[in-house]
N, C-alpha and C. Protein backbone atom coordinates (compact mmCIF):
# COMPACT_ATOMS: atom_id res chain seq x y z
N UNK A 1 0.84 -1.18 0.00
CA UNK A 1 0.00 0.00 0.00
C UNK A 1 0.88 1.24 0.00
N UNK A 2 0.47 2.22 -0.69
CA UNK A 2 1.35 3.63 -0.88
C UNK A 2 0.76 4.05 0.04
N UNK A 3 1.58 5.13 0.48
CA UNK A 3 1.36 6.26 1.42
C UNK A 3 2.11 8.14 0.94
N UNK A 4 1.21 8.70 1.43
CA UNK A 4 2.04 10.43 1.54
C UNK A 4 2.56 10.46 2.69
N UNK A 5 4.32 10.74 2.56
CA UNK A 5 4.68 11.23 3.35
C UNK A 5 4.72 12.85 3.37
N UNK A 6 4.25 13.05 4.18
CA UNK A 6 3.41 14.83 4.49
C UNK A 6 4.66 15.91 5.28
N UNK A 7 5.27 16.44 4.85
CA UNK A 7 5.86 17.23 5.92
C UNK A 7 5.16 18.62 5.95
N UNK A 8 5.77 19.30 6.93
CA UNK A 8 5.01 20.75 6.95
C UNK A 8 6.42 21.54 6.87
N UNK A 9 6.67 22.67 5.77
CA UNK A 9 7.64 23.26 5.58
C UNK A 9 7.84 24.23 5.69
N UNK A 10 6.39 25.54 5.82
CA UNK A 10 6.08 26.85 5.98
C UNK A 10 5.40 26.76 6.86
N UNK A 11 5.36 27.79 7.95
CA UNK A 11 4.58 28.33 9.20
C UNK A 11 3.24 28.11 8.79
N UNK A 12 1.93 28.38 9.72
CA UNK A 12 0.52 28.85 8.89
C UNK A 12 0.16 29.68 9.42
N UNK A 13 1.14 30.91 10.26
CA UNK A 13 0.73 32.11 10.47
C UNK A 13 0.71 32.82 9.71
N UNK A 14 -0.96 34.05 10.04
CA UNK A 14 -1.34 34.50 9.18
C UNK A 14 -2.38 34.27 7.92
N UNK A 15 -2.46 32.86 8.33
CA UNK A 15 -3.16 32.20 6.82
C UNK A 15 -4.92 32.02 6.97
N UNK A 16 -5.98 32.06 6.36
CA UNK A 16 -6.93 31.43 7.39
C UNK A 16 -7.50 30.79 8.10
N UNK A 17 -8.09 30.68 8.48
CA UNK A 17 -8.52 29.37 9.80
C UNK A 17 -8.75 27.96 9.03
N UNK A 18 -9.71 28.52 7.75
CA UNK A 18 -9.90 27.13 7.12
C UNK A 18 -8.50 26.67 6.49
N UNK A 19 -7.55 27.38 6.38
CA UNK A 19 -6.39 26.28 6.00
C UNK A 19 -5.52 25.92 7.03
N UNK A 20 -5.89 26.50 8.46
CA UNK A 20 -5.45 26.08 9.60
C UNK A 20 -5.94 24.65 9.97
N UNK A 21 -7.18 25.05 9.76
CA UNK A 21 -8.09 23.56 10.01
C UNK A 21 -7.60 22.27 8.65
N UNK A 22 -7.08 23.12 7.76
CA UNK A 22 -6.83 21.61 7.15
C UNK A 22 -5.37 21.17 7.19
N UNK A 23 -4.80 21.85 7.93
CA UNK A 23 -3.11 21.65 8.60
C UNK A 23 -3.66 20.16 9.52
N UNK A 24 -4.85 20.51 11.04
CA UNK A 24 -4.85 20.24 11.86
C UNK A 24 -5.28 18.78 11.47
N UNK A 25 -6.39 18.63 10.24
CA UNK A 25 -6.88 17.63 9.76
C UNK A 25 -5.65 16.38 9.42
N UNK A 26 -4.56 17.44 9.06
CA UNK A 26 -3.56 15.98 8.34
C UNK A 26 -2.56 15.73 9.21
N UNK A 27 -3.16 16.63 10.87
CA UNK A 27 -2.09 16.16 12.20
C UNK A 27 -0.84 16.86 12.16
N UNK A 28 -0.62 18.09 11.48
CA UNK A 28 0.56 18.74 11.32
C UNK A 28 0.12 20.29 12.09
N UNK A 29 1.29 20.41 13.51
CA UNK A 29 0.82 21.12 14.16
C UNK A 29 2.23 22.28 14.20
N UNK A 30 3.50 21.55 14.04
CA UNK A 30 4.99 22.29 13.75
C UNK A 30 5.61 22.38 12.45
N UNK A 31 6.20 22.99 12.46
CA UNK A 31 7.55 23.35 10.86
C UNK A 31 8.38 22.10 11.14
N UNK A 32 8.41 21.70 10.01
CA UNK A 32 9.30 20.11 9.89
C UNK A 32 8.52 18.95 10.74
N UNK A 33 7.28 18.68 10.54
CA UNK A 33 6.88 17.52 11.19
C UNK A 33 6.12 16.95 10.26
N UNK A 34 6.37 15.46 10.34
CA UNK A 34 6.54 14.53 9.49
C UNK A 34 5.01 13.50 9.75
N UNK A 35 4.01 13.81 9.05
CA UNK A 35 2.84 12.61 9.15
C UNK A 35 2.53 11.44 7.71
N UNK A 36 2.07 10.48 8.25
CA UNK A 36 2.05 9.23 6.98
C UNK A 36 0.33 9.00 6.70
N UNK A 37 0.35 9.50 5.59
CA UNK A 37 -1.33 8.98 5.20
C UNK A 37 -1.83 8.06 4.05
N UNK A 38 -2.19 7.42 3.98
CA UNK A 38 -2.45 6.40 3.39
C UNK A 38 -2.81 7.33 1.61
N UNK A 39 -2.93 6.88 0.23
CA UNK A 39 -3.11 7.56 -0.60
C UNK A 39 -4.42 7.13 -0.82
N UNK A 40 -5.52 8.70 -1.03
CA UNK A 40 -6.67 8.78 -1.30
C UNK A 40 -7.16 10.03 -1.86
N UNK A 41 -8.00 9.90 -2.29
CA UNK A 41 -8.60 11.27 -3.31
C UNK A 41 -8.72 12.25 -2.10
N UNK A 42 -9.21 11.96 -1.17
CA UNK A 42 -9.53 13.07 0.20
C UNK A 42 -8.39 13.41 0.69
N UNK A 43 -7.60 12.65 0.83
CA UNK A 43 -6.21 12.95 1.07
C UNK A 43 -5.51 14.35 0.55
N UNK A 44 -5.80 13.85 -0.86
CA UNK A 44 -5.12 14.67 -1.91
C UNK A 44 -5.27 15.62 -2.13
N UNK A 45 -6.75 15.74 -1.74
CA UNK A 45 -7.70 17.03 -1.70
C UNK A 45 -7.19 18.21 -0.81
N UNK A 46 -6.71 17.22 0.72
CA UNK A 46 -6.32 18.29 1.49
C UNK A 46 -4.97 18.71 1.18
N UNK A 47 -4.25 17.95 0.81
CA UNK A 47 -2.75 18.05 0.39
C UNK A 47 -2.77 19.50 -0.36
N UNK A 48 -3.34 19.48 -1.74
CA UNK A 48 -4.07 20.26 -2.60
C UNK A 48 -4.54 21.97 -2.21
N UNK A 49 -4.99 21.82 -1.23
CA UNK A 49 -5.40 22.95 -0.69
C UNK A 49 -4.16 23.98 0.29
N UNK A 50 -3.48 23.23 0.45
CA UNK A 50 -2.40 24.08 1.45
C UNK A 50 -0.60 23.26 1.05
N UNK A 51 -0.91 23.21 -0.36
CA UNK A 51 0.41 22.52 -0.90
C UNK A 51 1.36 23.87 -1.10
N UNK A 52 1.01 24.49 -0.73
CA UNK A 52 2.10 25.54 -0.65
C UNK A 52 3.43 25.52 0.22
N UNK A 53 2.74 24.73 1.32
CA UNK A 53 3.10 24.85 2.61
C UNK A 53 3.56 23.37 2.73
N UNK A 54 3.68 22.65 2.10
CA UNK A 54 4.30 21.16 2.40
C UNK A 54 4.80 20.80 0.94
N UNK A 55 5.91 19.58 1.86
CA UNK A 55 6.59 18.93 0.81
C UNK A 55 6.17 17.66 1.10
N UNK A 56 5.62 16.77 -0.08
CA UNK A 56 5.14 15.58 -0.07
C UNK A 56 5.49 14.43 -0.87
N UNK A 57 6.02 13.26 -0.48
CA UNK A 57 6.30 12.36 -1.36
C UNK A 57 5.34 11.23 -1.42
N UNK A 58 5.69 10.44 -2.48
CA UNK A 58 4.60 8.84 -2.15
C UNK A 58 5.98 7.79 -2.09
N UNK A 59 5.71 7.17 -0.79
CA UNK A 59 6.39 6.26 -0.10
C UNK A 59 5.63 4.51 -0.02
N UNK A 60 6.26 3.48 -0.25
CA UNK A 60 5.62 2.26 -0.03
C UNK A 60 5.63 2.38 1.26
N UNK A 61 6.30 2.04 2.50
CA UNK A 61 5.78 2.03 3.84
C UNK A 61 5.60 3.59 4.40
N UNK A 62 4.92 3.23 5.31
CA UNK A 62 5.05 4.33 6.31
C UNK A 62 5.68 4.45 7.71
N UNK A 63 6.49 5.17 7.60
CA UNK A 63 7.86 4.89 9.30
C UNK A 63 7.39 5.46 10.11
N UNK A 64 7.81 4.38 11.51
CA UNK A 64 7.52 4.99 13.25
C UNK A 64 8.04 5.84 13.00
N UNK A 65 7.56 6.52 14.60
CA UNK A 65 8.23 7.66 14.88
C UNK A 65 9.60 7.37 15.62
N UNK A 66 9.74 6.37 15.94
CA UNK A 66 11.06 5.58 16.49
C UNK A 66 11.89 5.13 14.94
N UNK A 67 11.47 4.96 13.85
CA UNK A 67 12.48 4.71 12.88
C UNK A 67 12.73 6.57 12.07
N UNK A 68 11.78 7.05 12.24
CA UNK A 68 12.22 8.37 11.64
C UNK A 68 13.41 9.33 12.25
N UNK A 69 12.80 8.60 13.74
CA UNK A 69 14.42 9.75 14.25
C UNK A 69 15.95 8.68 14.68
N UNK A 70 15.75 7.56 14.11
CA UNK A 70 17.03 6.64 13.92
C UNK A 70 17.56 7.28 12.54
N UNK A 71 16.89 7.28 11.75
CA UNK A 71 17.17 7.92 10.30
C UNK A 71 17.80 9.15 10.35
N UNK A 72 17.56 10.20 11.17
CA UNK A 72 17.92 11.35 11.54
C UNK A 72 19.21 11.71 12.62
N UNK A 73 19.41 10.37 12.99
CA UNK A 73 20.59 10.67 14.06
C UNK A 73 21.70 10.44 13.38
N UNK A 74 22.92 11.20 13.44
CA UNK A 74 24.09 11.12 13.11
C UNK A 74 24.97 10.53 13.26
N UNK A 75 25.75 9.92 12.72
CA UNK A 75 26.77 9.30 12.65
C UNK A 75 27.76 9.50 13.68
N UNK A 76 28.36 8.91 15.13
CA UNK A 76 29.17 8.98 16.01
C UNK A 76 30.70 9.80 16.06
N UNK A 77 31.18 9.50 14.61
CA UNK A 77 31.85 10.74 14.65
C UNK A 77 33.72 10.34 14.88
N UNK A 78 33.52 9.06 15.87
CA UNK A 78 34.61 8.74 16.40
C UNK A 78 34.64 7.16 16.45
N UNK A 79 35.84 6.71 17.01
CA UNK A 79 35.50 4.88 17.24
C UNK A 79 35.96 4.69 18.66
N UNK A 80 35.31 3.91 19.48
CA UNK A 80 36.11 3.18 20.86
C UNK A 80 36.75 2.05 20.00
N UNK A 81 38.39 2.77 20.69
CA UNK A 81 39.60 1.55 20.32
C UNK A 81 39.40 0.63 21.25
N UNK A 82 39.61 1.06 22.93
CA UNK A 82 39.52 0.40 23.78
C UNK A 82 38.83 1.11 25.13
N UNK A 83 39.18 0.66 26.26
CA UNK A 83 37.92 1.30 27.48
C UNK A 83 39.17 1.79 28.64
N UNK A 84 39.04 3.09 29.12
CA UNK A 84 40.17 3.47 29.95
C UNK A 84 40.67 2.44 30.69
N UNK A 85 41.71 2.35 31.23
CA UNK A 85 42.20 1.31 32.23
C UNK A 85 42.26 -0.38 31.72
N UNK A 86 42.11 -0.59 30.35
CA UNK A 86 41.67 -1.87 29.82
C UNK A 86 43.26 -2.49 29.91
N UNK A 87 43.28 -3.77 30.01
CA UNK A 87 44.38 -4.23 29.73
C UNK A 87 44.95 -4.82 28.39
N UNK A 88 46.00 -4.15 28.25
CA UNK A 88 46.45 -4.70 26.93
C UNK A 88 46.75 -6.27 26.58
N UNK A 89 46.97 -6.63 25.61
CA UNK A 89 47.15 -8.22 25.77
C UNK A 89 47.84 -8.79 24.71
């Protein structure tokens, strides 16, 4: 099953209520937050109406919120050679 991945990319201050209300409809309440909706004409509809303001792809799954911010964490940077006080051998 496809899905929209929905982000929200522009503020909606300032804008009117009814495109506030269709922010709230697709669960997008911050700048850069990430919701998964299944693909449907109603969907699209709302997408449609306040696509100004989001960037949207079509994705086969749709990711936790525990795999989205594994995806997002950075790379360590460094390596453990060994552990203070370890004995050599």
């Amino acid at each position: 099953m496809a899905y929209f991945r929905i982000t929200l990319m522009r503020s909606a201050i300032g804008l009117p209520a009814q495109r506030k209300g269709v922010l709230a409809a697709l669960g997008l309440r911050k700048r850069m937050a990430t919701v998964y909706h299944p693909v449907t004409p109603d969907v699209a509809g709302q997408i449609m109406a306040v696509k100004e303001l989001l960037d949207v792809a079509e994705v086969e799954t749709a990711l936790t919120k525990a795999q989205m911010k594994e995806q997002r964490r950075p790379e360590r940077g460094y390596v453990v050679e060994r552990r203070a006080g370890a004995v050599l051998e």
